[in-house]
C-alpha atoms as a PDB file:
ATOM      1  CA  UNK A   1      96.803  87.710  81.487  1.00  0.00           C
ATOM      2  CA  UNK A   2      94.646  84.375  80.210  1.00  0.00           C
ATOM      3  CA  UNK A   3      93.096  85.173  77.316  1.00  0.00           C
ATOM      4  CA  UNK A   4      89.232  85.085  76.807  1.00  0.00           C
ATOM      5  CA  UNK A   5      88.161  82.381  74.635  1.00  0.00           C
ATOM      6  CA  UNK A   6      84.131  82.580  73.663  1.00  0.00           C
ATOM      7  CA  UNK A   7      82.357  80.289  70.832  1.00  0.00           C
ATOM      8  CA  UNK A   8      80.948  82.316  67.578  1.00  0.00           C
ATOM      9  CA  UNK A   9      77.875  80.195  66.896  1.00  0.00           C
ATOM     10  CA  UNK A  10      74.988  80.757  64.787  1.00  0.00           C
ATOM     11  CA  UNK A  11      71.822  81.872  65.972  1.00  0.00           C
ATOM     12  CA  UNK A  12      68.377  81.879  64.932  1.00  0.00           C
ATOM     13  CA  UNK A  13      65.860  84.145  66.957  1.00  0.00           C
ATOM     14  CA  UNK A  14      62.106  82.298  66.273  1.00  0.00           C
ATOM     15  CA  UNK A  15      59.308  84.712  67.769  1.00  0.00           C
ATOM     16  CA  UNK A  16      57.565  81.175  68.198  1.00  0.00           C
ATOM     17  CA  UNK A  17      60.116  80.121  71.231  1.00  0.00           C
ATOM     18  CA  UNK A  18      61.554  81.542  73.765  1.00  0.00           C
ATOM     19  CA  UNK A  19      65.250  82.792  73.191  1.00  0.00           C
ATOM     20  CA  UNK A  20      65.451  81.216  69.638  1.00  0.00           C
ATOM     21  CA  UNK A  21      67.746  78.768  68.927  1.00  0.00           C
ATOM     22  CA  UNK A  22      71.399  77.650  67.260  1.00  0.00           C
ATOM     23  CA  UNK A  23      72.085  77.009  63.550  1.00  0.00           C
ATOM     24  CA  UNK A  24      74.570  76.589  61.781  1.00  0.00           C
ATOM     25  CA  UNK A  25      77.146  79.327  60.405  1.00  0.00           C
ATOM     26  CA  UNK A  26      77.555  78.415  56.992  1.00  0.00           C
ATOM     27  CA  UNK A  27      80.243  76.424  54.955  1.00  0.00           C
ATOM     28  CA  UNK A  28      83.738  77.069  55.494  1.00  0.00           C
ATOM     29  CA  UNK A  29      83.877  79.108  52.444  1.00  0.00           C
ATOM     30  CA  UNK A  30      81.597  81.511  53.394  1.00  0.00           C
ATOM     31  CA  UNK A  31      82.347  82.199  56.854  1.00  0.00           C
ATOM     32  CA  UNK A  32      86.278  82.770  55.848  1.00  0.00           C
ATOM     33  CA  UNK A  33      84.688  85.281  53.576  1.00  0.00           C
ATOM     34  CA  UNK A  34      82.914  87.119  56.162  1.00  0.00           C
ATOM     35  CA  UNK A  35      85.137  87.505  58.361  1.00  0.00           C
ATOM     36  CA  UNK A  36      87.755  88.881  55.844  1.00  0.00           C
ATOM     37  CA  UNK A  37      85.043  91.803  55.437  1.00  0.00           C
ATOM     38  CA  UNK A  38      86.416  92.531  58.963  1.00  0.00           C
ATOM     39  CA  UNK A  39      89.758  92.492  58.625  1.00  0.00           C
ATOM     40  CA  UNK A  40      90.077  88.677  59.797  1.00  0.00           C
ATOM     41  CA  UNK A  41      91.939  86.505  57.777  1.00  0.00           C
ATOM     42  CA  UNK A  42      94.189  83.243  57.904  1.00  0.00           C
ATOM     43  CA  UNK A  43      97.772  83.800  57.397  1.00  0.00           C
ATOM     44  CA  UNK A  44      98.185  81.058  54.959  1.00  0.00           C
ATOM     45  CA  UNK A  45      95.610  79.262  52.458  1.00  0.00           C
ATOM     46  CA  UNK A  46      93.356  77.118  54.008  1.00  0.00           C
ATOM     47  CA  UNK A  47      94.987  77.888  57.490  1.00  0.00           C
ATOM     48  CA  UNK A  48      92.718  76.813  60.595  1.00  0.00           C
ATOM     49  CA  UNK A  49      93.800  79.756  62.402  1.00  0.00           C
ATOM     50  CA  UNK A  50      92.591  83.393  61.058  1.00  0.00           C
ATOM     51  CA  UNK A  51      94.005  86.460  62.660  1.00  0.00           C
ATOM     52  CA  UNK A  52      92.040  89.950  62.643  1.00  0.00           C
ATOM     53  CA  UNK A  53      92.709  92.666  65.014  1.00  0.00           C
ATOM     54  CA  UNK A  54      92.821  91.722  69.040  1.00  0.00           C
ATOM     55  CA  UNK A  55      91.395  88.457  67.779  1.00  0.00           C
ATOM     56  CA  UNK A  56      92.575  84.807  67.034  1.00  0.00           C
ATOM     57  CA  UNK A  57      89.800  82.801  65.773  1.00  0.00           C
ATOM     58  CA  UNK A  58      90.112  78.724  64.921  1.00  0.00           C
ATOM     59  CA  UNK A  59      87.994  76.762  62.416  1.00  0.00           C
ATOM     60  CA  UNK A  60      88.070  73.212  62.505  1.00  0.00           C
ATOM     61  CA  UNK A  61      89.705  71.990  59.498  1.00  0.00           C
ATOM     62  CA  UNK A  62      86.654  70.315  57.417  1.00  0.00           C
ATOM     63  CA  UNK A  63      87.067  70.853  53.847  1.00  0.00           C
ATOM     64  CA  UNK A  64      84.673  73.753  52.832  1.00  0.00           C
ATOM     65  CA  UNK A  65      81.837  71.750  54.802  1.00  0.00           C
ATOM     66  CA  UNK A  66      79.101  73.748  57.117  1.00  0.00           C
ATOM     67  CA  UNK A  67      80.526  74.685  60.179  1.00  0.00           C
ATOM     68  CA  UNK A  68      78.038  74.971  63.830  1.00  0.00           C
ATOM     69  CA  UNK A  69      80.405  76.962  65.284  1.00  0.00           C
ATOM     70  CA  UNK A  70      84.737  79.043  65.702  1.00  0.00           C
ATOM     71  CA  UNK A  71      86.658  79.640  68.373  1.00  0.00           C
ATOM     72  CA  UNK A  72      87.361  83.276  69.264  1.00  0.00           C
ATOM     73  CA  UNK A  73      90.206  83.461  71.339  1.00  0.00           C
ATOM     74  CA  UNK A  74      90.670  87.568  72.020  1.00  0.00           C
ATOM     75  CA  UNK A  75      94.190  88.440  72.886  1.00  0.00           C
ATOM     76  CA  UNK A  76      93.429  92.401  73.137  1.00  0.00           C
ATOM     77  CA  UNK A  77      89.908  92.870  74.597  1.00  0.00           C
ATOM     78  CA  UNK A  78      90.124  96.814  74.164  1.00  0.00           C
ATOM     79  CA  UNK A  79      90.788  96.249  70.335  1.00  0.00           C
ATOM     80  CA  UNK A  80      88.723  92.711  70.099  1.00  0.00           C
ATOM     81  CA  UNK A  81      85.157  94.018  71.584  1.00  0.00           C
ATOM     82  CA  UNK A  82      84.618  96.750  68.745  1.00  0.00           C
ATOM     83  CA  UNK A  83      85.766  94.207  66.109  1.00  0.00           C
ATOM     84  CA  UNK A  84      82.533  91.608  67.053  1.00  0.00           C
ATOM     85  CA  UNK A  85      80.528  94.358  67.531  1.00  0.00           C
ATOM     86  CA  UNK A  86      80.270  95.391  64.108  1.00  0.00           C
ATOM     87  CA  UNK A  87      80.799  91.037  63.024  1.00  0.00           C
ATOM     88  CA  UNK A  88      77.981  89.904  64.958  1.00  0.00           C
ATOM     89  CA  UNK A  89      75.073  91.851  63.726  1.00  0.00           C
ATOM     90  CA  UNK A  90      76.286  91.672  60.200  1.00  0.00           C
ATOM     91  CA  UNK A  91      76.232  88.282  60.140  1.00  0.00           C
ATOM     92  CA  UNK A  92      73.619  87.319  62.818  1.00  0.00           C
ATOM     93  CA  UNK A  93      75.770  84.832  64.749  1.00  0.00           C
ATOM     94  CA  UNK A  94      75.643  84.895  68.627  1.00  0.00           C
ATOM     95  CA  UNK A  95      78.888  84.946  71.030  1.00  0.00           C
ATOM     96  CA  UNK A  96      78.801  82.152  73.943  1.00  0.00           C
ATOM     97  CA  UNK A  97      80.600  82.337  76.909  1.00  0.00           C
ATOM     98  CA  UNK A  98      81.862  78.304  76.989  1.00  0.00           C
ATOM     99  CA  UNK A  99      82.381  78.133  80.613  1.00  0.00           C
ATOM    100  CA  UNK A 100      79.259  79.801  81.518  1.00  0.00           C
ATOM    101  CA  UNK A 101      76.844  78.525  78.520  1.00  0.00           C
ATOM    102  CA  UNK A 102      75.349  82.045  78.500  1.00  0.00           C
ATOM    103  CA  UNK A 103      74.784  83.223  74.410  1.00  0.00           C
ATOM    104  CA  UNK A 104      74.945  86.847  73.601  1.00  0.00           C
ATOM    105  CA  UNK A 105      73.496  87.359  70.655  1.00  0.00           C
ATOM    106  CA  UNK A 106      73.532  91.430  68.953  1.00  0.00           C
ATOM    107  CA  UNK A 107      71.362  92.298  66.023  1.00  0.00           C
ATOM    108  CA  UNK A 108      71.604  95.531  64.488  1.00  0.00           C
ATOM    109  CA  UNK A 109      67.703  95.845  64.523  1.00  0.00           C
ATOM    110  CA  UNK A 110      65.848  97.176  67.468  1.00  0.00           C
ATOM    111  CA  UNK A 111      63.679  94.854  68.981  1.00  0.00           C
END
């Protein structure tokens, strides 16, 4: 079976606009440590690929410089899903499809 790949961007929802719009996710250095908060890590220093469970995620390799958006690549959906599910409202980024251009975007406020 292929596996899924979807974008992690960031996401700002503006009551002004429709929808919202995207932002950036931080520097390098702080999205690395978010995700390790979740069990998602690279296997060596400064690697560009981190591993966490179900999930392979790429960062472009920038220095510690802001990045827009990762690469999610899920390899187990069934253990993958309840990983972003907790990642995404924690750190209010928003999931894209890349073939679609659809954003899913969770927030762990009611709205």
């Amino acid at each position: 079976m292929a596996k899924r790949k979807l974008l992690i961007v960031g996401y700002e929802n503006n009551a002004n606009e429709d929808g919202g719009s995207v932002v950036p996710l931080g520097d390098k250095r702080d999205v690395i440590k978010l995700l390790a908060q979740h069990n998602i890590a690279p296997d060596i220093p400064n690697g560009e690929f981190l591993y966490g469970p179900g999930i392979t995620i790429q960062i472009p390799l920038t220095g510690n410089k802001e990045l827009n958006q990762i690469l999610c690549s899920l390899r187990d959906e069934d253990v993958a899903w309840p990983v972003l599910m907790r990642l995404i409202p924690d750190s209010d980024w928003a999931l894209m499809d890349p073939d679609s251009g659809r954003v899913l975007h969770l927030t762990s406020d009611p709205v």
